[in-house]
PDB file of N, CA and C in Angstrom:
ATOM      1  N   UNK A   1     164.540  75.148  79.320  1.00  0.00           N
ATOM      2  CA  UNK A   1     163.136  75.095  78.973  1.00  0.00           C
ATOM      3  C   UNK A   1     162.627  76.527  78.770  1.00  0.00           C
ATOM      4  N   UNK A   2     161.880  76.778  77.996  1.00  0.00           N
ATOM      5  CA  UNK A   2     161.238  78.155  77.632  1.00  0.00           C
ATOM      6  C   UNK A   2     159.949  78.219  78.139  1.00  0.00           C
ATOM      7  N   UNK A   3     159.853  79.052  78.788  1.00  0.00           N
ATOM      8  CA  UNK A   3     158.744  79.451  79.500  1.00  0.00           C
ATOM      9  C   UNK A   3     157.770  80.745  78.472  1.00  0.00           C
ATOM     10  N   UNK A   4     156.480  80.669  78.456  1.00  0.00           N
ATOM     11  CA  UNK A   4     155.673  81.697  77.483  1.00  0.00           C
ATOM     12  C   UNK A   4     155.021  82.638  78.523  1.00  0.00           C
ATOM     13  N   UNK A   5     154.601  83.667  77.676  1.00  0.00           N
ATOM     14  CA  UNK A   5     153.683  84.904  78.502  1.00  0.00           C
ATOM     15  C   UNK A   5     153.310  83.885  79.127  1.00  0.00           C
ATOM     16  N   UNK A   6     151.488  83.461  79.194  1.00  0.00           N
ATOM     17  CA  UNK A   6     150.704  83.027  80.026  1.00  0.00           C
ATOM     18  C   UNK A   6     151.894  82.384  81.209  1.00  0.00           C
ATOM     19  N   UNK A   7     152.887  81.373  81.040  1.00  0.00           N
ATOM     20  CA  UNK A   7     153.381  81.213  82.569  1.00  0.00           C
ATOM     21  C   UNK A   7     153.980  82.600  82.932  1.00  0.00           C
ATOM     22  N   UNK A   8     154.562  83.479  82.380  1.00  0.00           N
ATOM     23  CA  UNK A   8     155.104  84.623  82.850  1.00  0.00           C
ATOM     24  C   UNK A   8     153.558  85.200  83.999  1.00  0.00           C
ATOM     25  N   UNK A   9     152.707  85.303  83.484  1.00  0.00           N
ATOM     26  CA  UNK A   9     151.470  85.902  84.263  1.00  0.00           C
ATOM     27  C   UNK A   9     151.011  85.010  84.886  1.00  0.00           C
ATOM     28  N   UNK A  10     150.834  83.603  85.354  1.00  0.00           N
ATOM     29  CA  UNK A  10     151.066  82.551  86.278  1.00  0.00           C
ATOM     30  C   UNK A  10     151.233  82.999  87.418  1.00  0.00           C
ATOM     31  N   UNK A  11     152.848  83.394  87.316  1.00  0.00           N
ATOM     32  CA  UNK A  11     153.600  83.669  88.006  1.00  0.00           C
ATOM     33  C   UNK A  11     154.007  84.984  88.730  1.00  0.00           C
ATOM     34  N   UNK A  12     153.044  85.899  87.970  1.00  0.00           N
ATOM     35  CA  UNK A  12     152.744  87.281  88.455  1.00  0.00           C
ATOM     36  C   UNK A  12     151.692  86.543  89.704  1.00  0.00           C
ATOM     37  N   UNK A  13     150.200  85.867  89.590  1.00  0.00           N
ATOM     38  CA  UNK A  13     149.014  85.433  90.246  1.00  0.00           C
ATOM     39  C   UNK A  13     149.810  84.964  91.849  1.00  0.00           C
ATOM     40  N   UNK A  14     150.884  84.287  91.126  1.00  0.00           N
ATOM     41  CA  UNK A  14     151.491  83.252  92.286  1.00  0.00           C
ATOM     42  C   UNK A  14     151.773  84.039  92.946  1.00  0.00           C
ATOM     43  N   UNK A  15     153.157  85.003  92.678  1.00  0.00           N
ATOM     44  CA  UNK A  15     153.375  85.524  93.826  1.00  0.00           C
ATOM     45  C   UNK A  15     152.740  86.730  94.495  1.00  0.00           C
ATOM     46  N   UNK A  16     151.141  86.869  93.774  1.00  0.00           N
ATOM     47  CA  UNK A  16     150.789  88.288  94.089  1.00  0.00           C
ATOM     48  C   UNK A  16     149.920  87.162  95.451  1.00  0.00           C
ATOM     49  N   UNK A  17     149.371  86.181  95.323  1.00  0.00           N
ATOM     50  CA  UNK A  17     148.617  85.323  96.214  1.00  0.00           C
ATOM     51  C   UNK A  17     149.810  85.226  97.042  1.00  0.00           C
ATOM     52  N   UNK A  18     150.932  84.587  97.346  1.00  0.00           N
ATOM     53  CA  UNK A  18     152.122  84.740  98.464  1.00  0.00           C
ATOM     54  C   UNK A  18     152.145  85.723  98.957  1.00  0.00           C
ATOM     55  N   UNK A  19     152.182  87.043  98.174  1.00  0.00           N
ATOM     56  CA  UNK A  19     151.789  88.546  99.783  1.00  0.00           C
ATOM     57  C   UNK A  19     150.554  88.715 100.139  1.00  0.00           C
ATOM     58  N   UNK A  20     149.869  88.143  99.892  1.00  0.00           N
ATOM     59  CA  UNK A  20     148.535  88.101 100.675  1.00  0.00           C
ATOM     60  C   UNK A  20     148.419  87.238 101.528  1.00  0.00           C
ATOM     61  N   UNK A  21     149.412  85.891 101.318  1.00  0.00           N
ATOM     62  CA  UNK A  21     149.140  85.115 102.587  1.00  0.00           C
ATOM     63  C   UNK A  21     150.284  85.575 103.789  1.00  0.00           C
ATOM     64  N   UNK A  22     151.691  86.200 103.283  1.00  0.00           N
ATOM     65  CA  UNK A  22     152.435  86.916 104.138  1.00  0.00           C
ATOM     66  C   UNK A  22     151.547  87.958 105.119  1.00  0.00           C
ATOM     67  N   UNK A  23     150.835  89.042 104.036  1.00  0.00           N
ATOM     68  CA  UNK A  23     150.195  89.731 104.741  1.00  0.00           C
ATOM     69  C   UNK A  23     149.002  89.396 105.505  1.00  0.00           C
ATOM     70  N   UNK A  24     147.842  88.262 105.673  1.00  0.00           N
ATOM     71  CA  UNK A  24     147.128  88.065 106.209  1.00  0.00           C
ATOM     72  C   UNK A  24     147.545  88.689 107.781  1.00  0.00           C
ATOM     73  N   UNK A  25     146.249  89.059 108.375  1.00  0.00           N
ATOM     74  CA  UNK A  25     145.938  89.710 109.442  1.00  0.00           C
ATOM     75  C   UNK A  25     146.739  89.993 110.377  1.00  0.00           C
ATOM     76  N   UNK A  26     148.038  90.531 109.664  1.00  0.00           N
ATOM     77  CA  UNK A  26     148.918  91.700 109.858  1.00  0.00           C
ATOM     78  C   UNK A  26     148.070  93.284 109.448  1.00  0.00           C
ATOM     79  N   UNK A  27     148.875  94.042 110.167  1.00  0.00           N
ATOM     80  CA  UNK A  27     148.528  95.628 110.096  1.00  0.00           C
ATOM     81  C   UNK A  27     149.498  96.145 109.729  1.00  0.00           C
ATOM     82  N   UNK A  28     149.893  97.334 109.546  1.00  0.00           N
ATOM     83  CA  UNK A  28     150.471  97.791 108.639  1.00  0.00           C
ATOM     84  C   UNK A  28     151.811  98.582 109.819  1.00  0.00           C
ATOM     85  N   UNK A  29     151.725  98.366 110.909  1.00  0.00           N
ATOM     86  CA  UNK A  29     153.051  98.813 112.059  1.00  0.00           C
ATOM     87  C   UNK A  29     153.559  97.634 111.994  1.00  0.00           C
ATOM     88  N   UNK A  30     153.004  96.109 111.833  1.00  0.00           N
ATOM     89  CA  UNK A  30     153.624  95.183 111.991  1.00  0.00           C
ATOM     90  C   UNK A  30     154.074  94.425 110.568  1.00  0.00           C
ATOM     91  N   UNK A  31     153.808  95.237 109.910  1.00  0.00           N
ATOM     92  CA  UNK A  31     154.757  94.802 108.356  1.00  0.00           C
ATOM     93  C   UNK A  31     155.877  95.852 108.507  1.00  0.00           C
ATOM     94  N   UNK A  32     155.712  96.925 108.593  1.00  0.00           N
ATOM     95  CA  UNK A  32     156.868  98.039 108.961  1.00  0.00           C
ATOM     96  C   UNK A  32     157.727  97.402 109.940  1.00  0.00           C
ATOM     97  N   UNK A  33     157.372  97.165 110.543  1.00  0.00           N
ATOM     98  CA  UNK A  33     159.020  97.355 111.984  1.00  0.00           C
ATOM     99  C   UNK A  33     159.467  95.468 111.561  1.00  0.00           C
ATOM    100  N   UNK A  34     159.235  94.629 110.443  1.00  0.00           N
ATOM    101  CA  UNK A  34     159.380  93.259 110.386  1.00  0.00           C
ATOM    102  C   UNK A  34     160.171  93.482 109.124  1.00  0.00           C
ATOM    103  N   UNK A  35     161.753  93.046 109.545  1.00  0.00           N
ATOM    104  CA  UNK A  35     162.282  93.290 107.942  1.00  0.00           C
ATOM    105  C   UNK A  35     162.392  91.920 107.337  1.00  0.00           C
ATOM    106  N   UNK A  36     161.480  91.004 107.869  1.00  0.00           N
ATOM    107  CA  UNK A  36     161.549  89.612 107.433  1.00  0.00           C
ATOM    108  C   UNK A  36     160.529  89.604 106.513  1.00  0.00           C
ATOM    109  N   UNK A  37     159.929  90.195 107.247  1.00  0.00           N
ATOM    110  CA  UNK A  37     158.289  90.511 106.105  1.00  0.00           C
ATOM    111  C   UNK A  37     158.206  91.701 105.191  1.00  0.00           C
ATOM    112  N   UNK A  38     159.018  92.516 105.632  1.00  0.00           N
ATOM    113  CA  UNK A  38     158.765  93.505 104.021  1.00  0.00           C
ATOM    114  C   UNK A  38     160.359  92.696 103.452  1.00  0.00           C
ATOM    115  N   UNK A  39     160.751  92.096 103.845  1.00  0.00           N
ATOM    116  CA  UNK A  39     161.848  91.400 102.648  1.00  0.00           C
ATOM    117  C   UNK A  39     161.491  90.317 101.564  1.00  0.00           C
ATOM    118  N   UNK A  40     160.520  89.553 102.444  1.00  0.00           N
ATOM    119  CA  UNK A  40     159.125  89.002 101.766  1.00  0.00           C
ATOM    120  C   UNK A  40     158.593  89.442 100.516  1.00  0.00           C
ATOM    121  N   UNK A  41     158.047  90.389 100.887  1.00  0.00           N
ATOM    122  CA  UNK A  41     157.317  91.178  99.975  1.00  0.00           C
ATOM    123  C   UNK A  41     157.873  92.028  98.889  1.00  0.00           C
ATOM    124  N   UNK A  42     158.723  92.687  99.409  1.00  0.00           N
ATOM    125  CA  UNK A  42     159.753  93.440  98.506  1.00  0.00           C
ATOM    126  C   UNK A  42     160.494  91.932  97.231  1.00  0.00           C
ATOM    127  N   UNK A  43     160.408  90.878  98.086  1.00  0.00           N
ATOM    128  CA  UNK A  43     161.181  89.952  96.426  1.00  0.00           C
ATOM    129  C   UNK A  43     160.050  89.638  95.848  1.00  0.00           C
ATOM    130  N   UNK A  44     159.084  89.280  96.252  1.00  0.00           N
ATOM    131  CA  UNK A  44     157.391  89.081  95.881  1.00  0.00           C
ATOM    132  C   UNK A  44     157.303  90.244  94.774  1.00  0.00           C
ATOM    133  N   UNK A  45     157.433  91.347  94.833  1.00  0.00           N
ATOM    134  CA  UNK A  45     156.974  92.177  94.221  1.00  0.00           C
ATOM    135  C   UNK A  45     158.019  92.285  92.778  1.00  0.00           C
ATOM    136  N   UNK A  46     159.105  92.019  93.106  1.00  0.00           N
ATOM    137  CA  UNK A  46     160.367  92.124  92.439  1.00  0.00           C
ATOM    138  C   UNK A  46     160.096  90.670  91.111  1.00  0.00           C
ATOM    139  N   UNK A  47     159.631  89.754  91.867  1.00  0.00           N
ATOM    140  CA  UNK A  47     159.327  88.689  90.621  1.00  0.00           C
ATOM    141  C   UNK A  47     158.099  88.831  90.092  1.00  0.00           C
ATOM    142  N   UNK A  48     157.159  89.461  90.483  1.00  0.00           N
ATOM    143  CA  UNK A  48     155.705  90.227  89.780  1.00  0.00           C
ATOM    144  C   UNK A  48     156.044  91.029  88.720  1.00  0.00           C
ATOM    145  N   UNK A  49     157.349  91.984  89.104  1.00  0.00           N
ATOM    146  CA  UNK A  49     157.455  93.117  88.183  1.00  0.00           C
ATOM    147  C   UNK A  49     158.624  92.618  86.971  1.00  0.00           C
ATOM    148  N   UNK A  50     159.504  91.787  87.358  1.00  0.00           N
ATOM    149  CA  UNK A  50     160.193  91.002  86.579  1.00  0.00           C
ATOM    150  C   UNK A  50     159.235  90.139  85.181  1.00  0.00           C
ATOM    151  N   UNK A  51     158.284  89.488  86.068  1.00  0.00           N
ATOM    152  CA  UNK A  51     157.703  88.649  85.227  1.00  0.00           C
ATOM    153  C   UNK A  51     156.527  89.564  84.487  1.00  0.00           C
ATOM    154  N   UNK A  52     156.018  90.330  84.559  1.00  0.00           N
ATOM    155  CA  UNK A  52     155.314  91.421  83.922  1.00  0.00           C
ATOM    156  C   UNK A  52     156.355  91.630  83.110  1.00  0.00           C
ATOM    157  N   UNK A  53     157.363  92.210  83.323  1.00  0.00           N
ATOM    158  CA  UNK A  53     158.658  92.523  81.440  1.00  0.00           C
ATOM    159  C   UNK A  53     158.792  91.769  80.761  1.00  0.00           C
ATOM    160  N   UNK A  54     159.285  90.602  81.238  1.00  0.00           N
ATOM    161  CA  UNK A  54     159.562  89.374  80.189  1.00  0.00           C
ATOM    162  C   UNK A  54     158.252  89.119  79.525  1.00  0.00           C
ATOM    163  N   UNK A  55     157.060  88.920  80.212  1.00  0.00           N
ATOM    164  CA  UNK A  55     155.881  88.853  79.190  1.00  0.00           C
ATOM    165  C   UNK A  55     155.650  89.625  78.323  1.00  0.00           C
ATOM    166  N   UNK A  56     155.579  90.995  78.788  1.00  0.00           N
ATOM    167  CA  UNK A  56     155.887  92.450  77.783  1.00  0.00           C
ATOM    168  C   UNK A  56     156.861  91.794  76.888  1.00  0.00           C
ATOM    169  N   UNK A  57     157.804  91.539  77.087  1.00  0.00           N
ATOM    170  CA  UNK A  57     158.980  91.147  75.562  1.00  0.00           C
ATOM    171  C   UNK A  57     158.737  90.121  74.504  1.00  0.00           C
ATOM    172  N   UNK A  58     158.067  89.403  75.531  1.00  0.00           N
ATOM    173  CA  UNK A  58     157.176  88.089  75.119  1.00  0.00           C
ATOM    174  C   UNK A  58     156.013  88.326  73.852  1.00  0.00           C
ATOM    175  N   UNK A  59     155.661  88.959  74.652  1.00  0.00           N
ATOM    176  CA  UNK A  59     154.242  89.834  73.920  1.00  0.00           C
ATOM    177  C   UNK A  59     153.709  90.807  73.958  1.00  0.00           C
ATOM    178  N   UNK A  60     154.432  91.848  73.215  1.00  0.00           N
ATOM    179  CA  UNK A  60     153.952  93.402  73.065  1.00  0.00           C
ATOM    180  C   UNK A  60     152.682  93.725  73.502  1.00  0.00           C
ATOM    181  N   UNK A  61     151.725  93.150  72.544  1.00  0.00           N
ATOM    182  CA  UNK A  61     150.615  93.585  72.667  1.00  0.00           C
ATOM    183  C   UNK A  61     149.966  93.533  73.889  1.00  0.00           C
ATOM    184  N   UNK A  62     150.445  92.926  75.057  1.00  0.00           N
ATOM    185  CA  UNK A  62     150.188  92.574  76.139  1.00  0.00           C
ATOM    186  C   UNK A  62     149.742  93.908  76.246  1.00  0.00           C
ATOM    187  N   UNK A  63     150.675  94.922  76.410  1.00  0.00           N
ATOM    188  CA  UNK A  63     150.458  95.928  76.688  1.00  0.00           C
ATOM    189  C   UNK A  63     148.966  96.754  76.727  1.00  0.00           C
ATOM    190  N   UNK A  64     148.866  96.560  75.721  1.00  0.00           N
ATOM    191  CA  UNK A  64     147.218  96.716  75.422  1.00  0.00           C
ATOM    192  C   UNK A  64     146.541  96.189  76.232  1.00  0.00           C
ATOM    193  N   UNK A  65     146.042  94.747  76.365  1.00  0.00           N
ATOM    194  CA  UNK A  65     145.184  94.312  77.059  1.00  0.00           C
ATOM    195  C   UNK A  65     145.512  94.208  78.425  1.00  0.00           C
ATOM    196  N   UNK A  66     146.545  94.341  78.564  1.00  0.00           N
ATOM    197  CA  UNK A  66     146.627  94.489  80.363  1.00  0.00           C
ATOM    198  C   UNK A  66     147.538  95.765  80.171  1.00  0.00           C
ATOM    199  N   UNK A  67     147.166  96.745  80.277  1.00  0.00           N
ATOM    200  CA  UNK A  67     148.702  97.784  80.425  1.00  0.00           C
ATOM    201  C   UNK A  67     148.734  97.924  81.513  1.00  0.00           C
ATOM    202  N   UNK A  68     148.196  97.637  82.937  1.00  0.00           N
ATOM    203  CA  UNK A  68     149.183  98.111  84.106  1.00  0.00           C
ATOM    204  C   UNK A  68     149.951  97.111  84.251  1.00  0.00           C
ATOM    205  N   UNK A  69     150.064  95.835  83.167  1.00  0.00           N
ATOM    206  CA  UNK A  69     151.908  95.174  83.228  1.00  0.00           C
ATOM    207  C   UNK A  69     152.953  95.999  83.236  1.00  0.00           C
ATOM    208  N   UNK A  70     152.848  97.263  82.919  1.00  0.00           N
ATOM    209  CA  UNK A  70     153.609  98.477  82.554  1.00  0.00           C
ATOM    210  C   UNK A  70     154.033  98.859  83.926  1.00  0.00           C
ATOM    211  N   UNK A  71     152.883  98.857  84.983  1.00  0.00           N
ATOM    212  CA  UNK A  71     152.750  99.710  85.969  1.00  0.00           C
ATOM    213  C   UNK A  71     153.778  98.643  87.049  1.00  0.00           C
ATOM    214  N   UNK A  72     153.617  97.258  86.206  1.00  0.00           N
ATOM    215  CA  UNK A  72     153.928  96.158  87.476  1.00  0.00           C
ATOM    216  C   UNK A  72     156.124  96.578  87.407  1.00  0.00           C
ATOM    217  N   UNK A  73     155.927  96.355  86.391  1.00  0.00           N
ATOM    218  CA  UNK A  73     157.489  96.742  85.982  1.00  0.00           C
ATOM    219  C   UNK A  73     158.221  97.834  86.625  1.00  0.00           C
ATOM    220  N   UNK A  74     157.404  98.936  86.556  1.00  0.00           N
ATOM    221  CA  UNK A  74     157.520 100.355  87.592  1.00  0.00           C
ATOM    222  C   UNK A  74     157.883  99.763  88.701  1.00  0.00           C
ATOM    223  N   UNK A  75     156.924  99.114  89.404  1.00  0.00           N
ATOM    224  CA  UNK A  75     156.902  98.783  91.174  1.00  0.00           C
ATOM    225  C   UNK A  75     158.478  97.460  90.719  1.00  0.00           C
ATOM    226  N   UNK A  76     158.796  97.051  90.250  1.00  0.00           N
ATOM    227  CA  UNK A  76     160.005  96.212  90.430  1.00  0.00           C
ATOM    228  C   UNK A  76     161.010  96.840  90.302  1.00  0.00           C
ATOM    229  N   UNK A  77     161.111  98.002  89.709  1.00  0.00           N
ATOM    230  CA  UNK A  77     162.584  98.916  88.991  1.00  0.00           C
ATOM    231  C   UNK A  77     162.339  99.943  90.888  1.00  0.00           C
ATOM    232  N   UNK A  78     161.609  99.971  91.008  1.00  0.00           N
ATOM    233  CA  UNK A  78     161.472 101.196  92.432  1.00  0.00           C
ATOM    234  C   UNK A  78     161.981 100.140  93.380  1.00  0.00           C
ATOM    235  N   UNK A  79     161.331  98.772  93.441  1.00  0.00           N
ATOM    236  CA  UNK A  79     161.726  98.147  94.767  1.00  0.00           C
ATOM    237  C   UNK A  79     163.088  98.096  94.183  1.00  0.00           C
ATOM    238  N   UNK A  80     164.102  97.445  93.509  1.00  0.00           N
ATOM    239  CA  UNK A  80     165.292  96.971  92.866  1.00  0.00           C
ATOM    240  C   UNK A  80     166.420  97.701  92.889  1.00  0.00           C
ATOM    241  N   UNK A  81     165.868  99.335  92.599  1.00  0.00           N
ATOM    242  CA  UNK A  81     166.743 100.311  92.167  1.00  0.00           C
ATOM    243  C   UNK A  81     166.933 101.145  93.253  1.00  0.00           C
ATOM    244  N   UNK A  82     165.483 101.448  93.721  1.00  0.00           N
ATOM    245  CA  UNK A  82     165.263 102.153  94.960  1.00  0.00           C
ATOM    246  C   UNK A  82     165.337 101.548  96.489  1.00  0.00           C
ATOM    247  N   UNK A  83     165.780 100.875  96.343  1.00  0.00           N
ATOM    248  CA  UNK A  83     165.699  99.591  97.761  1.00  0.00           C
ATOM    249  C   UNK A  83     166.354 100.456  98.910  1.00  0.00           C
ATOM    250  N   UNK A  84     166.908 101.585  98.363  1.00  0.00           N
ATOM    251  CA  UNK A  84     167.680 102.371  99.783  1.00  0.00           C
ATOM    252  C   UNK A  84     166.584 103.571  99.914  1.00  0.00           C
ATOM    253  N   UNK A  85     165.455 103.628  99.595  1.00  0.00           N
ATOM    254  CA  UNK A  85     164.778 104.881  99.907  1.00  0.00           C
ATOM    255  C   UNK A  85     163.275 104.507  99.719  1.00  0.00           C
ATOM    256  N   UNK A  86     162.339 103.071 100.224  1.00  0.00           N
ATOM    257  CA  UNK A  86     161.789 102.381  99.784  1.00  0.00           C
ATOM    258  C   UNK A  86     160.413 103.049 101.022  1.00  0.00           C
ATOM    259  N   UNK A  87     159.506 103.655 100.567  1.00  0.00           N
ATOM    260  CA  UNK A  87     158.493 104.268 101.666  1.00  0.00           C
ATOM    261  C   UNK A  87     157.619 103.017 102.166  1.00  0.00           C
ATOM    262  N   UNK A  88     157.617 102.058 102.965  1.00  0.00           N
ATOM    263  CA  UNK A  88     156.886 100.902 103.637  1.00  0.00           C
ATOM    264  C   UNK A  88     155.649 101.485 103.069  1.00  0.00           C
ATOM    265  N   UNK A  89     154.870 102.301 103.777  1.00  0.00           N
ATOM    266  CA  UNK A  89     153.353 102.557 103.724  1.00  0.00           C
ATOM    267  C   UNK A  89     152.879 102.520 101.833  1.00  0.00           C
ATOM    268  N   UNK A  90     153.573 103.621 101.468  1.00  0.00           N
ATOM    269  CA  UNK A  90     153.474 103.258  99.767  1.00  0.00           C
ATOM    270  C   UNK A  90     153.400 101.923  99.674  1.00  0.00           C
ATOM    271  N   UNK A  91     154.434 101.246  99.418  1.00  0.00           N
ATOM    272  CA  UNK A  91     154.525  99.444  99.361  1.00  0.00           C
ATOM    273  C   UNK A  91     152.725  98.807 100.109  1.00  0.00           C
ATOM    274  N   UNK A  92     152.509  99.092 101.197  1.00  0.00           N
ATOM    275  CA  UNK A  92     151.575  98.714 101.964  1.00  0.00           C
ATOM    276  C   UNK A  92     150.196  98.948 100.641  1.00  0.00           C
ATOM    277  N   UNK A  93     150.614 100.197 100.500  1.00  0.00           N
ATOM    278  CA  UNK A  93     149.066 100.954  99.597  1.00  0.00           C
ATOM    279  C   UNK A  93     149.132 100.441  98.699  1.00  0.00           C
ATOM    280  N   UNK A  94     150.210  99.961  97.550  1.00  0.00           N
ATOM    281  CA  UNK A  94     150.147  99.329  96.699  1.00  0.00           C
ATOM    282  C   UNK A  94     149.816  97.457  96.552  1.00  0.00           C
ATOM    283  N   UNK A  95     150.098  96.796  97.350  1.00  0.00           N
ATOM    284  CA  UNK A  95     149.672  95.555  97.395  1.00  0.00           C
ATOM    285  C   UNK A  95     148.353  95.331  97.996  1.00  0.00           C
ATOM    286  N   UNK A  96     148.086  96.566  99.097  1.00  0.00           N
ATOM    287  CA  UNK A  96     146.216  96.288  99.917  1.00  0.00           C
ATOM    288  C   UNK A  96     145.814  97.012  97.988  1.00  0.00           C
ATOM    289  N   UNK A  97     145.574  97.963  97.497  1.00  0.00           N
ATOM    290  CA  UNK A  97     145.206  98.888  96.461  1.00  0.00           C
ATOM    291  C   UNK A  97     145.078  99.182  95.042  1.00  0.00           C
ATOM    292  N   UNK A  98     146.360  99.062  94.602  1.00  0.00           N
ATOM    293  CA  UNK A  98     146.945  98.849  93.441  1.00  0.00           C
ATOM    294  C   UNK A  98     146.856  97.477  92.636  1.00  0.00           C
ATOM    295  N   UNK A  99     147.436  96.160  93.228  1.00  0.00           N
ATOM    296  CA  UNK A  99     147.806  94.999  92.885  1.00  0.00           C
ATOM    297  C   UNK A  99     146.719  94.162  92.726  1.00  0.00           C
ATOM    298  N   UNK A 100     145.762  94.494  93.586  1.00  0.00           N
ATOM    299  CA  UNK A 100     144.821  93.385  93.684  1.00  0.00           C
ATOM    300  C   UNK A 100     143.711  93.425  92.385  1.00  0.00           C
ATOM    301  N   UNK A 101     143.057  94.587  91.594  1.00  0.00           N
ATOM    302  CA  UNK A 101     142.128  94.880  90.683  1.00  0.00           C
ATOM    303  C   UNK A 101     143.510  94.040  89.289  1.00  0.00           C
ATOM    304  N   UNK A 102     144.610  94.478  89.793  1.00  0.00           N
ATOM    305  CA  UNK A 102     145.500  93.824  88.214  1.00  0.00           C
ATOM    306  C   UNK A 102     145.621  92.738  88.027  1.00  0.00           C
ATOM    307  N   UNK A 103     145.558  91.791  89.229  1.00  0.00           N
ATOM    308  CA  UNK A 103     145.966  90.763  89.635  1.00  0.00           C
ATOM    309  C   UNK A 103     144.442  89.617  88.957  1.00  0.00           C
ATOM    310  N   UNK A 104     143.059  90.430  89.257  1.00  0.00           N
ATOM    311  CA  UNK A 104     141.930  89.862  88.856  1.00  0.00           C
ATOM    312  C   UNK A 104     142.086  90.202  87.197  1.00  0.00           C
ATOM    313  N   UNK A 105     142.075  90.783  86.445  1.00  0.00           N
ATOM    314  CA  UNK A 105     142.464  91.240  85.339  1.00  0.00           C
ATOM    315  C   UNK A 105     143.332  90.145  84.782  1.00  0.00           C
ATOM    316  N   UNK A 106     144.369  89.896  85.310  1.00  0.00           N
ATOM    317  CA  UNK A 106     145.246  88.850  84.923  1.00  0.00           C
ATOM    318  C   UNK A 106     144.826  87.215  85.191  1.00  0.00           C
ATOM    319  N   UNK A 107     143.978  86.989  86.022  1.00  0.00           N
ATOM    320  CA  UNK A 107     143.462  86.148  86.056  1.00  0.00           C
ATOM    321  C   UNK A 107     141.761  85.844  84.972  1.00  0.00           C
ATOM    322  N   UNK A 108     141.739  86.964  84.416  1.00  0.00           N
ATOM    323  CA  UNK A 108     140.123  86.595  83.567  1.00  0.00           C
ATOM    324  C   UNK A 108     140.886  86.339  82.121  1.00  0.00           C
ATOM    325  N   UNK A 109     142.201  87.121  82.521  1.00  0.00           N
ATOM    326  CA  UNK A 109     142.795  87.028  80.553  1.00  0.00           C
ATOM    327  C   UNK A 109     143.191  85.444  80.832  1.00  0.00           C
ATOM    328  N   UNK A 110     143.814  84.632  81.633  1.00  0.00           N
ATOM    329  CA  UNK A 110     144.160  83.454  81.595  1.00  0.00           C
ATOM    330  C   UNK A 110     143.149  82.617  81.381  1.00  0.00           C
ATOM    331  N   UNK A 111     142.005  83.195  82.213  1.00  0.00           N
ATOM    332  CA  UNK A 111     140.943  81.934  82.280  1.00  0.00           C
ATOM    333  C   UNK A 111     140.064  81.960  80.128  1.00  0.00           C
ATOM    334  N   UNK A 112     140.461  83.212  80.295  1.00  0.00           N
ATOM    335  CA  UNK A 112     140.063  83.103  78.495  1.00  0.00           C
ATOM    336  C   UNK A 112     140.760  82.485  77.286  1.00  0.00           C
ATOM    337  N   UNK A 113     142.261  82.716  78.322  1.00  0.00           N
ATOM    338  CA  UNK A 113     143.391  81.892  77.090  1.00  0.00           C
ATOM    339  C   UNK A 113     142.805  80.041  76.952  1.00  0.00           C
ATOM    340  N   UNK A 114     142.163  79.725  78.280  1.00  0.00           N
ATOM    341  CA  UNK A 114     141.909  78.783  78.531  1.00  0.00           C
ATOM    342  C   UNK A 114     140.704  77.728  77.238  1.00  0.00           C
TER     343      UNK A 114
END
């Protein structure tokens, strides 16, 4: 079955909502010293940044209207590639920081495809 952008960015929403419910009212010593939970998160992030490319391939122009799909791809090639030198707190700053303004972004372009 072939899957299109819009489910590709679905599926960015999905699993960006799954580390938020991982992370709920956890702190940030107790995502660190839990390698159950940044293992969590680290594949969470890995199918965000996955599914951000394939949409990119999907649809160039994506780029344009959302370009930190660009940025999401970054954070999957660092968790993926970099998995032996992976700074927790960065990771932390990026899903409380980073993820969440892209994540709404990706949700107003869907609700328009709509």
């Amino acid at each position: 079955m072939t899957r299109d952008f819009a489910e590709r960015l679905r599926d960015i929403v999905e699993a960006s909502d799954a580390i938020v419910a991982f992370l709920s009212g956890m702190d940030f010593d107790s995502f660190d010293s839990s390698d159950a939970l940044t293992s969590q998160v680290y594949w969470k992030l890995s199918v965000i940044g996955e599914a951000a490319n394939r949409a990119l391939r999907e649809r160039p122009d994506l780029a344009v209207e959302l370009p930190e799909l660009v940025n999401l791809t970054d954070v999957r090639n660092r968790v993926i590639h970099g998995y032996d030198s992976i700074d927790n707190l960065i990771v932390w700053t990026v899903v409380h920081k980073r993820i969440p303004p892209v994540i709404e972004q990706i949700r107003r372009f869907l609700a328009e495809l709509r």
